[in-house]
Protein backbone atom coordinates (compact mmCIF):
# COMPACT_ATOMS: atom_id res chain seq x y z
CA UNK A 1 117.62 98.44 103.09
CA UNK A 2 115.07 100.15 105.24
CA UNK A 3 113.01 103.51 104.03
CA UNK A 4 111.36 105.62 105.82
CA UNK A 5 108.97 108.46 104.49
CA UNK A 6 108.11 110.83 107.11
CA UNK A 7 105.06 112.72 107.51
CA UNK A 8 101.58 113.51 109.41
CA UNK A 9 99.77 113.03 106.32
CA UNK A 10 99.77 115.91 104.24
CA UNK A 11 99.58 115.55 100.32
CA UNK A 12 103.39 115.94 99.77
CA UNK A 13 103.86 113.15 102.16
CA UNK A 14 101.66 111.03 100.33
CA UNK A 15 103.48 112.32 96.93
CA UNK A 16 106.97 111.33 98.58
CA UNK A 17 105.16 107.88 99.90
CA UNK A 18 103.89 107.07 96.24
CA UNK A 19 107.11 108.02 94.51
CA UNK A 20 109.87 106.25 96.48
CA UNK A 21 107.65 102.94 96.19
CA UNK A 22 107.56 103.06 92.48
CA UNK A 23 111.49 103.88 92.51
CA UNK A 24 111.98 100.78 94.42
CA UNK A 25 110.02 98.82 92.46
CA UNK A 26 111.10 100.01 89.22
CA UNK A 27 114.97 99.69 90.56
CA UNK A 28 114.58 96.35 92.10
CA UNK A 29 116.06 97.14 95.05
CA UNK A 30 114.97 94.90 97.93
CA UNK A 31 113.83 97.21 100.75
CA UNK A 32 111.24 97.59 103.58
CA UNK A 33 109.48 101.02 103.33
CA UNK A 34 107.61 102.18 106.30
CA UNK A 35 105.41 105.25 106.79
CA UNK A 36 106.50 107.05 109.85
CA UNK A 37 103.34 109.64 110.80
CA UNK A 38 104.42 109.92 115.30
CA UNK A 39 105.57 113.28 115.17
CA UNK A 40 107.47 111.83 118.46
CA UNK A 41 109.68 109.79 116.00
CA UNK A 42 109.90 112.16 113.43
CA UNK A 43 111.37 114.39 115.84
CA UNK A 44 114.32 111.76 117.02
CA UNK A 45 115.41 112.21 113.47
CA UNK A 46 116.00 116.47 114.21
CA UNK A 47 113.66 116.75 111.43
CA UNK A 48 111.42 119.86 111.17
CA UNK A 49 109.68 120.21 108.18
CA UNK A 50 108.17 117.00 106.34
CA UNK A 51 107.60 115.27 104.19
CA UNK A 52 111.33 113.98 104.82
CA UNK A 53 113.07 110.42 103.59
CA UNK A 54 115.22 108.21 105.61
CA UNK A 55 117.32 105.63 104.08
CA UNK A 56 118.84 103.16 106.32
CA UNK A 57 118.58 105.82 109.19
CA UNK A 58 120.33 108.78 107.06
CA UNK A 59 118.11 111.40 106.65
CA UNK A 60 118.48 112.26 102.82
CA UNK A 61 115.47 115.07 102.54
CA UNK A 62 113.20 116.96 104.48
CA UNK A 63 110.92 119.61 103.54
CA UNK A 64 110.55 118.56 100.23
CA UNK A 65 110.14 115.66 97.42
CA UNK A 66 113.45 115.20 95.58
CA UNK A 67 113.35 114.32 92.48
CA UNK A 68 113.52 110.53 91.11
CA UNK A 69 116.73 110.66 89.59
CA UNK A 70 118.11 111.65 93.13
CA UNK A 71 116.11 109.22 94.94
CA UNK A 72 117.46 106.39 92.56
CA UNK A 73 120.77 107.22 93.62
CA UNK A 74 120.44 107.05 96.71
CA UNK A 75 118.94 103.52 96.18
CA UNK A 76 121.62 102.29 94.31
CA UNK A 77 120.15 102.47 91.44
CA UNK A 78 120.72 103.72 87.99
C-alpha cells in the first residue's frame, strides 16, 4: 500500500503526517508513507487545499484531517 500525505508544511499537515503513521502502525498494515511537500505534484492530484491523503493514488481527503476511525478504514483496518 502506498500513502501519501500532502502538504507544504503547515501544522495540519504535520497533524495528518503524525496521525496516519500511528494508524499504520497501530493497524499493522504494511505500507510506504511518503510526504509529498512539491506543490507541482500536489497539483497532479487536482488537489487545492491541503493537508490532503492519498492512498494507493485515491485521493481520500483534502482540506482537512479525518478522523482515525475513517482513516483505519480506509487502511483496512478495524
Amino acid at each position: 500500500m502506498k500513502i501519501e500525505i500532502l502538504g507544504t508544511g503547515c501544522a495540519k499537515c504535520h497533524k495528518l503526517d503524525e496521525l496516519v503513521r500511528a494508524t499504520v502502525k497501530e493497524t499493522g498494515v504494511i505500507a510506504e508513507v511518503n510526504k509529498v511537500d512539491d506543490i507541482k505534484k500536489i497539483m497532479t492530484y487536482g488537489v487545492m487545499t491541503t493537508p490532503a491523503l492519498v492512498i494507493d493514488g485515491e485521493v481520500k481527503a483534502a482540506g482537512k484531517i479525518p478522523a482515525k476511525d475513517e482513516i483505519m478504514k480506509w487502511l483496512g483496518g478495524k
